[in-house]
C-alpha atoms as a PDB file:
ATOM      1  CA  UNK A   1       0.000   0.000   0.000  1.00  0.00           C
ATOM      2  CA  UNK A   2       1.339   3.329  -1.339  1.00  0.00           C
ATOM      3  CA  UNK A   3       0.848   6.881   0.730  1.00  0.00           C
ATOM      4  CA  UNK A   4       1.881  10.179  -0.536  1.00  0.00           C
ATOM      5  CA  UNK A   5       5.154  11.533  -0.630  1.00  0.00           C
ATOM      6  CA  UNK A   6       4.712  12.866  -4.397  1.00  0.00           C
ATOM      7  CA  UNK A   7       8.137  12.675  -6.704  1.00  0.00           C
ATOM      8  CA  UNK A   8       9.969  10.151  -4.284  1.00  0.00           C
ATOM      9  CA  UNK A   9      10.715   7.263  -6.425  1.00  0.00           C
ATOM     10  CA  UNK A  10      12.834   9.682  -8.217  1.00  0.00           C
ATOM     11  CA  UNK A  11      14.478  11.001  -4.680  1.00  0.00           C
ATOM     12  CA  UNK A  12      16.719   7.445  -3.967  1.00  0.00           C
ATOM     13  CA  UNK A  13      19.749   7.245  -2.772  1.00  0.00           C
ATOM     14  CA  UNK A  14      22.554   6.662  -4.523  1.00  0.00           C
ATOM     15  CA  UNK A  15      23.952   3.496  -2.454  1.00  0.00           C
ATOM     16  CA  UNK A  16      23.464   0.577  -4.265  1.00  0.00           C
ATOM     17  CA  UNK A  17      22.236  -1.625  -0.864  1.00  0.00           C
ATOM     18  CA  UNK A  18      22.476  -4.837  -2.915  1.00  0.00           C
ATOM     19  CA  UNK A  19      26.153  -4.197  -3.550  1.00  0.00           C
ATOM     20  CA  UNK A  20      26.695  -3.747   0.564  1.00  0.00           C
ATOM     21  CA  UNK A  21      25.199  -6.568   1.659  1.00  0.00           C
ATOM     22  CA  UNK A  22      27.035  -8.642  -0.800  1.00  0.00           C
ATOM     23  CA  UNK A  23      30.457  -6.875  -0.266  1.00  0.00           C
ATOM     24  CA  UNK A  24      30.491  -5.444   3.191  1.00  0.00           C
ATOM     25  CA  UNK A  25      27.800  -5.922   5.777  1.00  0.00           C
ATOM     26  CA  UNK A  26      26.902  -9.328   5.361  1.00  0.00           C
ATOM     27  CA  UNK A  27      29.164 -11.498   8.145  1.00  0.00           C
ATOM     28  CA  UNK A  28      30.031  -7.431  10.046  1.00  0.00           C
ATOM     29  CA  UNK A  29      25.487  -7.686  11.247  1.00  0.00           C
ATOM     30  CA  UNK A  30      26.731 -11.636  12.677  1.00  0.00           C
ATOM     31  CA  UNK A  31      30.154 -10.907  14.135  1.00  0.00           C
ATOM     32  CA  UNK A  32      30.363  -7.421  14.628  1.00  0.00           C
ATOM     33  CA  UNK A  33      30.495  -6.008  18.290  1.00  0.00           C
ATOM     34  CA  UNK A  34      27.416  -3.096  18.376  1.00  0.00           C
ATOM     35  CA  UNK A  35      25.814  -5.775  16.384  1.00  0.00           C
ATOM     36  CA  UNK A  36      26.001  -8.128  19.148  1.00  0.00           C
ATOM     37  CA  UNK A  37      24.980  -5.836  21.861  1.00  0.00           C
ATOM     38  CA  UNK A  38      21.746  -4.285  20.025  1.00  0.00           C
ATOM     39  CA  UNK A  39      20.517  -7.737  19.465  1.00  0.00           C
ATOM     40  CA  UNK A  40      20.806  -8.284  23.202  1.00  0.00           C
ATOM     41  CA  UNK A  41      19.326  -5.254  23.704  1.00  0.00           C
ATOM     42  CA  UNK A  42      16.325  -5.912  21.361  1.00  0.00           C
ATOM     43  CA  UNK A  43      15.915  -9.093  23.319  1.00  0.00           C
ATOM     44  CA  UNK A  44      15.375  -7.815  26.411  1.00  0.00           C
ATOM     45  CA  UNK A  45      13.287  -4.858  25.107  1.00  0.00           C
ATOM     46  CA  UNK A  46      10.881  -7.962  23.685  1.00  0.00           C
ATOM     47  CA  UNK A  47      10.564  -9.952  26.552  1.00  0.00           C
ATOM     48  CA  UNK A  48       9.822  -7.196  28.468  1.00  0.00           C
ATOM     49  CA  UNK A  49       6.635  -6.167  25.959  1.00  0.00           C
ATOM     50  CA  UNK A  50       3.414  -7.956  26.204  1.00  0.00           C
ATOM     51  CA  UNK A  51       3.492  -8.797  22.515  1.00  0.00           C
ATOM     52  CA  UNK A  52       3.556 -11.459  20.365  1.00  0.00           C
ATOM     53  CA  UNK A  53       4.522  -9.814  16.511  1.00  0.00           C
ATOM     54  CA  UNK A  54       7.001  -8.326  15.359  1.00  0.00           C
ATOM     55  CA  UNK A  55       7.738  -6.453  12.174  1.00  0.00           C
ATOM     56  CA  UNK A  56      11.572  -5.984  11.348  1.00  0.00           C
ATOM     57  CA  UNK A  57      11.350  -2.261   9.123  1.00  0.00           C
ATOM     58  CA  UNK A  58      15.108  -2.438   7.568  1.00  0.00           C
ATOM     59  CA  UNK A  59      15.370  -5.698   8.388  1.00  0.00           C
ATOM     60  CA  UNK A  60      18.705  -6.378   6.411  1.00  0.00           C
ATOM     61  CA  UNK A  61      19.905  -9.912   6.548  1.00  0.00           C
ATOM     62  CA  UNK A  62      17.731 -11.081   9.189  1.00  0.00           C
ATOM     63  CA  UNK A  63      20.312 -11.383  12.168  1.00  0.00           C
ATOM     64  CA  UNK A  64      17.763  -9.461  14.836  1.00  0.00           C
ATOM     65  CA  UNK A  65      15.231 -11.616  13.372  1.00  0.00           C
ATOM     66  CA  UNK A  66      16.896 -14.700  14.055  1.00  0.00           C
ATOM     67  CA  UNK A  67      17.434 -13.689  17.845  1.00  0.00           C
ATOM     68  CA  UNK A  68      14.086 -13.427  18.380  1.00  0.00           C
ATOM     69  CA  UNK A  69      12.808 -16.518  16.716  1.00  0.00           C
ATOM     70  CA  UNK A  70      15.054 -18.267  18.901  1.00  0.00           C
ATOM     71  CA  UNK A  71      13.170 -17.113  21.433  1.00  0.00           C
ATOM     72  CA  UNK A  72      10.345 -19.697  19.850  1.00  0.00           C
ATOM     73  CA  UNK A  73       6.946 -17.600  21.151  1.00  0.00           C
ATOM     74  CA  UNK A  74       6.525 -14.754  18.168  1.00  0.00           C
ATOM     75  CA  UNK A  75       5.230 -14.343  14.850  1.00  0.00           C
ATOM     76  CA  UNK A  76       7.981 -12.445  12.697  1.00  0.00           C
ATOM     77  CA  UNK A  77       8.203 -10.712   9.544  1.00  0.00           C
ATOM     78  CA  UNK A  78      10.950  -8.423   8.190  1.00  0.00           C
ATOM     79  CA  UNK A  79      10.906  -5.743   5.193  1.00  0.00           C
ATOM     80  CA  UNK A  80      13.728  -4.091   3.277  1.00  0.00           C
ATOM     81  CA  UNK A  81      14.224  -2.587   0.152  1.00  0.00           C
ATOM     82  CA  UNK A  82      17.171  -4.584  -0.712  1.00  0.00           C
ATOM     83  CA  UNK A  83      16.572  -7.655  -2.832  1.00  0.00           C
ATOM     84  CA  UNK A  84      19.897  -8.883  -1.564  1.00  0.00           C
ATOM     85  CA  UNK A  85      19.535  -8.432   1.914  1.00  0.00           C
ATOM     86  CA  UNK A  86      16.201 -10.218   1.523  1.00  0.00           C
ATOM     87  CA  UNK A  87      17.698 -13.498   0.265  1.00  0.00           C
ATOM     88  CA  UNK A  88      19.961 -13.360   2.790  1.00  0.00           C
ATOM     89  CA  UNK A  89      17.157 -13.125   5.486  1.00  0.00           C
ATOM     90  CA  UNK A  90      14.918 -15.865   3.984  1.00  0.00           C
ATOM     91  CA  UNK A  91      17.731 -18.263   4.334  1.00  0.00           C
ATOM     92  CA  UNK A  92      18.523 -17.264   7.943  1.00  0.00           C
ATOM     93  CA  UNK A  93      15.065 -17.314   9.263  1.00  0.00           C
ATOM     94  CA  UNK A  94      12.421 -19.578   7.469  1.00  0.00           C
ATOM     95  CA  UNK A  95       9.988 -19.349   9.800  1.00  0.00           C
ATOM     96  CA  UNK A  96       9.274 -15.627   9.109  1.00  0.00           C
ATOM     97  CA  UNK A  97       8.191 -13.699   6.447  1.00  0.00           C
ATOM     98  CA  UNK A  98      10.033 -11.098   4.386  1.00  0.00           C
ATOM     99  CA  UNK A  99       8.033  -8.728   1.538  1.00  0.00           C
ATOM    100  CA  UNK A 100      10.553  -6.334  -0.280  1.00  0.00           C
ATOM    101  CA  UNK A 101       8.936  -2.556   0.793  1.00  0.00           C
ATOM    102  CA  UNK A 102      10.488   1.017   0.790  1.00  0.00           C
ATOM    103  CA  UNK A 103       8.830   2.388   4.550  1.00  0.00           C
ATOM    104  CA  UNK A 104       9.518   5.661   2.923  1.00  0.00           C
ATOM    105  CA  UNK A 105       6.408   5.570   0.582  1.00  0.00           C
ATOM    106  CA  UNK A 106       4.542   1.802   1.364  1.00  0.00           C
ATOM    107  CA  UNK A 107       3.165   0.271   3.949  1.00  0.00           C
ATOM    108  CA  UNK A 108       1.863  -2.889   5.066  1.00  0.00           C
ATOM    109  CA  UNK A 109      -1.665  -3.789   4.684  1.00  0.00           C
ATOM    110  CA  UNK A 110      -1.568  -4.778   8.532  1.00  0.00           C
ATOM    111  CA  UNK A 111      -0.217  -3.899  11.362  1.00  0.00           C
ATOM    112  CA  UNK A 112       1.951  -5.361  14.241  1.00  0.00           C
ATOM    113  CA  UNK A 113       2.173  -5.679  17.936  1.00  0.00           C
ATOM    114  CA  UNK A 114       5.581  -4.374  17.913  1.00  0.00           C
ATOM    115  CA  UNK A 115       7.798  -2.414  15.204  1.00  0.00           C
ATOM    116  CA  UNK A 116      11.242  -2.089  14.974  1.00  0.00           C
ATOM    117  CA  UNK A 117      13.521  -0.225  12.889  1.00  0.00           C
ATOM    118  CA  UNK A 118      17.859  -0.468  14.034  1.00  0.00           C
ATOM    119  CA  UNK A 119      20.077   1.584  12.282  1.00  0.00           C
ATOM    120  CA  UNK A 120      18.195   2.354   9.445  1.00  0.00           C
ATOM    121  CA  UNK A 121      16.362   5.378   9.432  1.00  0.00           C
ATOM    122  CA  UNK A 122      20.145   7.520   9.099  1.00  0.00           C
ATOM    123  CA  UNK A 123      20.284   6.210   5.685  1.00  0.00           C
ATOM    124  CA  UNK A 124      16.611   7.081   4.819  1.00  0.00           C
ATOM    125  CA  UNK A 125      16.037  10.716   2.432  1.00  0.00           C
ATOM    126  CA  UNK A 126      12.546  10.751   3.769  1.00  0.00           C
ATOM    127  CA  UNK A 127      12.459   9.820   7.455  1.00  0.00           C
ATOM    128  CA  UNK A 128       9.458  11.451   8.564  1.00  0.00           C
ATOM    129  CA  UNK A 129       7.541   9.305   6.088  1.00  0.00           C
ATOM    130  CA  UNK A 130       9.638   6.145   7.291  1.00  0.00           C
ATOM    131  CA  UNK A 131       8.169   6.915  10.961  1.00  0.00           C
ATOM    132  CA  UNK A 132       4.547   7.307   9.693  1.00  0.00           C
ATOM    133  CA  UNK A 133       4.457   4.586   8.098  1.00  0.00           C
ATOM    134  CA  UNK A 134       6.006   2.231  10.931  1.00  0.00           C
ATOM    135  CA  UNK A 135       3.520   3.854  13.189  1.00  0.00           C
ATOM    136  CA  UNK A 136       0.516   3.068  11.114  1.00  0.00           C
ATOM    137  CA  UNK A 137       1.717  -0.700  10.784  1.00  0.00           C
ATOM    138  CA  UNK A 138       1.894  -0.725  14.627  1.00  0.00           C
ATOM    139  CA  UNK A 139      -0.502  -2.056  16.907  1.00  0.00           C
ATOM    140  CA  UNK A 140       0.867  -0.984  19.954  1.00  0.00           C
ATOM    141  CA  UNK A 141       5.292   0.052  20.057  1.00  0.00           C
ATOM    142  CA  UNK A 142       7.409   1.008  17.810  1.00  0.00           C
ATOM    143  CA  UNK A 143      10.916   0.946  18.883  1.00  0.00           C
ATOM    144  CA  UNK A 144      13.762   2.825  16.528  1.00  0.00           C
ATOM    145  CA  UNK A 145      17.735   2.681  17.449  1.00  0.00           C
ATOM    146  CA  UNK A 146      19.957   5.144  15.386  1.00  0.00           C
ATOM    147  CA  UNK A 147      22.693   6.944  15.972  1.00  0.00           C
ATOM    148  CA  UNK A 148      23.412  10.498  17.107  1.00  0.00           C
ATOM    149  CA  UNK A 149      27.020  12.698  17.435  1.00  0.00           C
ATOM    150  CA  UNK A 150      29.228  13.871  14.757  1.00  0.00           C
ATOM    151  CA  UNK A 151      29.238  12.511  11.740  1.00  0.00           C
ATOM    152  CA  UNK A 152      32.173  10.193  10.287  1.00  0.00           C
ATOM    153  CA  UNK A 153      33.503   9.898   6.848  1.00  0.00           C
ATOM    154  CA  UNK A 154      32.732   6.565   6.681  1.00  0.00           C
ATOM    155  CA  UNK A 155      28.869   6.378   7.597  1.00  0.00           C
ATOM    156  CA  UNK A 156      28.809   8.751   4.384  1.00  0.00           C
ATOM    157  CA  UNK A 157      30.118   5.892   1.928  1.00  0.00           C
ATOM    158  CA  UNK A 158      27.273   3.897   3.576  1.00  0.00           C
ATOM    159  CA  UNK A 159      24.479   5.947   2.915  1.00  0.00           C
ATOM    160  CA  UNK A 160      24.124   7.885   6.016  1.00  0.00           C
ATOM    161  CA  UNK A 161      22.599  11.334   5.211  1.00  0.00           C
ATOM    162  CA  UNK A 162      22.200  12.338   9.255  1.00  0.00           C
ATOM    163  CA  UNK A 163      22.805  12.201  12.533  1.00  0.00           C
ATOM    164  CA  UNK A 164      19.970  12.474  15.120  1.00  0.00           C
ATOM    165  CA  UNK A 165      19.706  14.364  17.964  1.00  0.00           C
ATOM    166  CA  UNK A 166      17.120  13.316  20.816  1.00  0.00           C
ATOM    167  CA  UNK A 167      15.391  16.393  20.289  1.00  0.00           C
ATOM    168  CA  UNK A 168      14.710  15.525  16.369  1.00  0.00           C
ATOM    169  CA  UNK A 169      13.875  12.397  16.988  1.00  0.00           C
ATOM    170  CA  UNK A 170      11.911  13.128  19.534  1.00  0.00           C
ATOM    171  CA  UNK A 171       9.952  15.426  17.786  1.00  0.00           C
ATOM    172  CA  UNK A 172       9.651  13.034  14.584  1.00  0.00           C
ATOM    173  CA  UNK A 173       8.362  10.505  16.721  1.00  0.00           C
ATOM    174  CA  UNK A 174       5.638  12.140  18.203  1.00  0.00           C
ATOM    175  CA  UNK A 175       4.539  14.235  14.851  1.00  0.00           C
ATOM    176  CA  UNK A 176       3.825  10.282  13.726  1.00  0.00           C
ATOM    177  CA  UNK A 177       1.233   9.989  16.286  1.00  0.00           C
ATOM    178  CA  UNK A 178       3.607   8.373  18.952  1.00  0.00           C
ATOM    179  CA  UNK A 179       3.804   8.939  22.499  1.00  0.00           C
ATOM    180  CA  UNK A 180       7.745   8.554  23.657  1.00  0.00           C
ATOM    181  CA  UNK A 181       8.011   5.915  26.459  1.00  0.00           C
ATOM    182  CA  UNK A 182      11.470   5.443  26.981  1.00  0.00           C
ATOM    183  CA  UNK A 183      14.563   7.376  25.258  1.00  0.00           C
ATOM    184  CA  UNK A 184      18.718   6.050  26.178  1.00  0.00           C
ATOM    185  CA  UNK A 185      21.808   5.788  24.674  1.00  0.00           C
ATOM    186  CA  UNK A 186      24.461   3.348  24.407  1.00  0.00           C
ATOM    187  CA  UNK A 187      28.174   2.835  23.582  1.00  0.00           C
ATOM    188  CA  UNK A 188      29.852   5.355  25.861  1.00  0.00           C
ATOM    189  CA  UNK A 189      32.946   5.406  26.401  1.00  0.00           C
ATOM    190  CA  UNK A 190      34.885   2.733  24.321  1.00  0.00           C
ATOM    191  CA  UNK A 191      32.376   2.379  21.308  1.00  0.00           C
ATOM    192  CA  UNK A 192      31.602   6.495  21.364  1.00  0.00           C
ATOM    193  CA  UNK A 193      33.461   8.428  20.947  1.00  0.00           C
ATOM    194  CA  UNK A 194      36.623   5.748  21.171  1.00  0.00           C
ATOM    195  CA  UNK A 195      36.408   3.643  18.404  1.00  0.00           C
ATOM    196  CA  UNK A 196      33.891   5.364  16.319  1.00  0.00           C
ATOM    197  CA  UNK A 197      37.175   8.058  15.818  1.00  0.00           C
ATOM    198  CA  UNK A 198      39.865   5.701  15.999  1.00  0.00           C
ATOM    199  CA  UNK A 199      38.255   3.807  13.357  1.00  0.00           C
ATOM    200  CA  UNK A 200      38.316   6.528  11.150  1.00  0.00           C
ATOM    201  CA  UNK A 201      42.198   6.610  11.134  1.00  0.00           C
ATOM    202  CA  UNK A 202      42.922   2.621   9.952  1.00  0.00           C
ATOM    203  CA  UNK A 203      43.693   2.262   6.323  1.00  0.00           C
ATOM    204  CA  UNK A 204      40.349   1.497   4.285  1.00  0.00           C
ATOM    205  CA  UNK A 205      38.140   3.236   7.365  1.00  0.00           C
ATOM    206  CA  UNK A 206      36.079   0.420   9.921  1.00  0.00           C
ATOM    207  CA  UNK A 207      36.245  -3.465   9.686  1.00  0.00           C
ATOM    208  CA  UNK A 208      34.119  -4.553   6.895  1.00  0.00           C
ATOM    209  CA  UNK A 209      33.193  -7.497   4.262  1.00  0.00           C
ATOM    210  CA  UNK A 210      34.135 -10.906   5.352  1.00  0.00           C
ATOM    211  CA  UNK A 211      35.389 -11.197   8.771  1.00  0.00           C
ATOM    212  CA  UNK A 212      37.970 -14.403   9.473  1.00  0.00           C
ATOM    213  CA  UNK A 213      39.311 -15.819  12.509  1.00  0.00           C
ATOM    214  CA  UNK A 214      41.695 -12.542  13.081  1.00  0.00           C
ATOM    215  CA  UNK A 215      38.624 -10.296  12.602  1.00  0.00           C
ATOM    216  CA  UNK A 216      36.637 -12.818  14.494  1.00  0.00           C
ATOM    217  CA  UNK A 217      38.973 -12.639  17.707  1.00  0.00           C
ATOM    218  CA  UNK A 218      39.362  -8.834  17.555  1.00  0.00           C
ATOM    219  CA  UNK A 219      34.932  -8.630  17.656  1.00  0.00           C
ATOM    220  CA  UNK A 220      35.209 -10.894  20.329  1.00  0.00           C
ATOM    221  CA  UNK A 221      37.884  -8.852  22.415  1.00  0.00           C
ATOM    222  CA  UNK A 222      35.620  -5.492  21.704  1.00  0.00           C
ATOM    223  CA  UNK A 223      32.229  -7.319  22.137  1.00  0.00           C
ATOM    224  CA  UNK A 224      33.558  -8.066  26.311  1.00  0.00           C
ATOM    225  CA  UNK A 225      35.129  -4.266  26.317  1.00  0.00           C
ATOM    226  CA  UNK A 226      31.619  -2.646  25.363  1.00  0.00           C
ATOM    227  CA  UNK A 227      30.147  -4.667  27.967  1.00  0.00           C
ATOM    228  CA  UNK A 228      32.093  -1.902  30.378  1.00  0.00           C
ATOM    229  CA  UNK A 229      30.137   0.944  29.114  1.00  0.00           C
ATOM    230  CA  UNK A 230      28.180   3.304  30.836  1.00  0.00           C
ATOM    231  CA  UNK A 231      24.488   2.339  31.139  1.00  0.00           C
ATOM    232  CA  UNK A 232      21.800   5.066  28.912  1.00  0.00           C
ATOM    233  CA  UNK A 233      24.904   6.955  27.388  1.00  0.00           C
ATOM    234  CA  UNK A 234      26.328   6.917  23.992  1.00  0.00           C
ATOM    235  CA  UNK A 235      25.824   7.833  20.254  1.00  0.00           C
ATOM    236  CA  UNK A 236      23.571   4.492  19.860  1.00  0.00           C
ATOM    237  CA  UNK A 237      20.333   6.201  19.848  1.00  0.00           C
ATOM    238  CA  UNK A 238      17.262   4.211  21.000  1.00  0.00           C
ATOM    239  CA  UNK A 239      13.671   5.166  21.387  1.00  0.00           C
ATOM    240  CA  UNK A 240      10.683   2.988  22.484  1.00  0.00           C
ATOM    241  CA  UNK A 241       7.243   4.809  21.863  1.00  0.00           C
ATOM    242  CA  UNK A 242       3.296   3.348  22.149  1.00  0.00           C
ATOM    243  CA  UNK A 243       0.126   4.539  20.101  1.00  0.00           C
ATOM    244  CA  UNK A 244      -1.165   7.619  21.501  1.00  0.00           C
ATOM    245  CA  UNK A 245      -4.106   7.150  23.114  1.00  0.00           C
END
């Protein structure tokens, strides 16, 4: 189901998605540190929520999905707009279903106990109409990590065409109809500003495309370290909202 943002399927970004989930992001969403920690986040969030779908907006190659099915009590589905990253999902997580959808102009023809949108909207042109629309295909939450703070070089060659603030997103939230619940950060101080800057500096930018046992020993080694940073701060930008009332 369409809704009106007139002129936008000529307003798309010029990151071919398909091309980054074959070449970059595909093993970096399994291995990679933040990764890690925002699916353990999302789990908790979930079990916390008296819920029992959930609708992936962004849903890349399925690895939050995957979490929660093995959870074993919900009814999952995931969109994206990336053919690519939809294969890759499919194989990952049978039991759900995926639909190829761009939340900046479609929506579902149904809604969901529970959306969720991580790390996505940063890359979207038209983010307002990405919130509407994952409010009107929620039943109840919507829940939306980003990222705030300066922005890096290298979340350019990605796609990235902002950083939030909580004000903004705040505000965007709640001109959707939402009523904020819950707003925190995460990652401070070893993921930001530490390695988000260090990062920068290493030949070729971050770690990216397939990771082997070196890479796979160094995500470990950071995955324990970020478990030493402070609670609610950081550039990791999450908000949990309900329907208004």
């Amino acid at each position: 189901m369409a809704f009106g943002l007139p002129g936008l399927r000529t307003i798309m970004m010029h990151t071919n998605y398909d091309d980054l989930w074959k070449t970059k992001w595909g093993d970096m969403q399994q291995f990679g540190p933040v990764h890690r920690h925002l699916r353990e986040s999302l789990v908790r969030l979930v079990r916390s929520l008296d819920i029992r779908t959930v609708l992936d907006v962004g849903c890349g190659s399925g690895e939050n999905l995957r979490a929660l099915a093995a959870l074993g009590s919900y009814e999952l589905a995931g969109v994206d707009i990336s053919e690519e990253a939809l294969l890759q999902a499919r194989q990952l997580v049978p039991g759900a279903r995926f639909v190829r959808l761009d939340v900046q102009r479609e929506v579902l023809p149904e809604t969901f106990d529970l959306v969720t949108s991580i790390q996505v909207i940063e890359h979207l042109l038209a983010d307002t109409e990405a919130i509407r629309g994952m409010a009107r295909m929620a039943r109840s939450h919507v829940f939306i990590s980003t990222i705030q703070g300066r922005m890096r070089s290298s979340e350019k060659e990605i796609g990235h065409v902002r950083n939030y603030s909580v004000s903004e997103l705040v505000q965007k939230v709640e001109a959707a109809g939402l009523k904020t619940l819950r707003v925190w950060g995460w990652g401070f101080p070893f993921y930001s500003p530490l390695y988000r800057t260090f990062s920068e500096w290493w030949p070729g930018g971050p770690p990216a495309g397939a990771v082997g046992p070196a890479k796979q020993f160094a995500a470990v080694c950071l995955y324990q370290l970020y478990r030493l940073n402070w609670p609610g701060r950081g550039d990791v930008l999450n908000i949990l909202a309900s329907k208004a009332s």
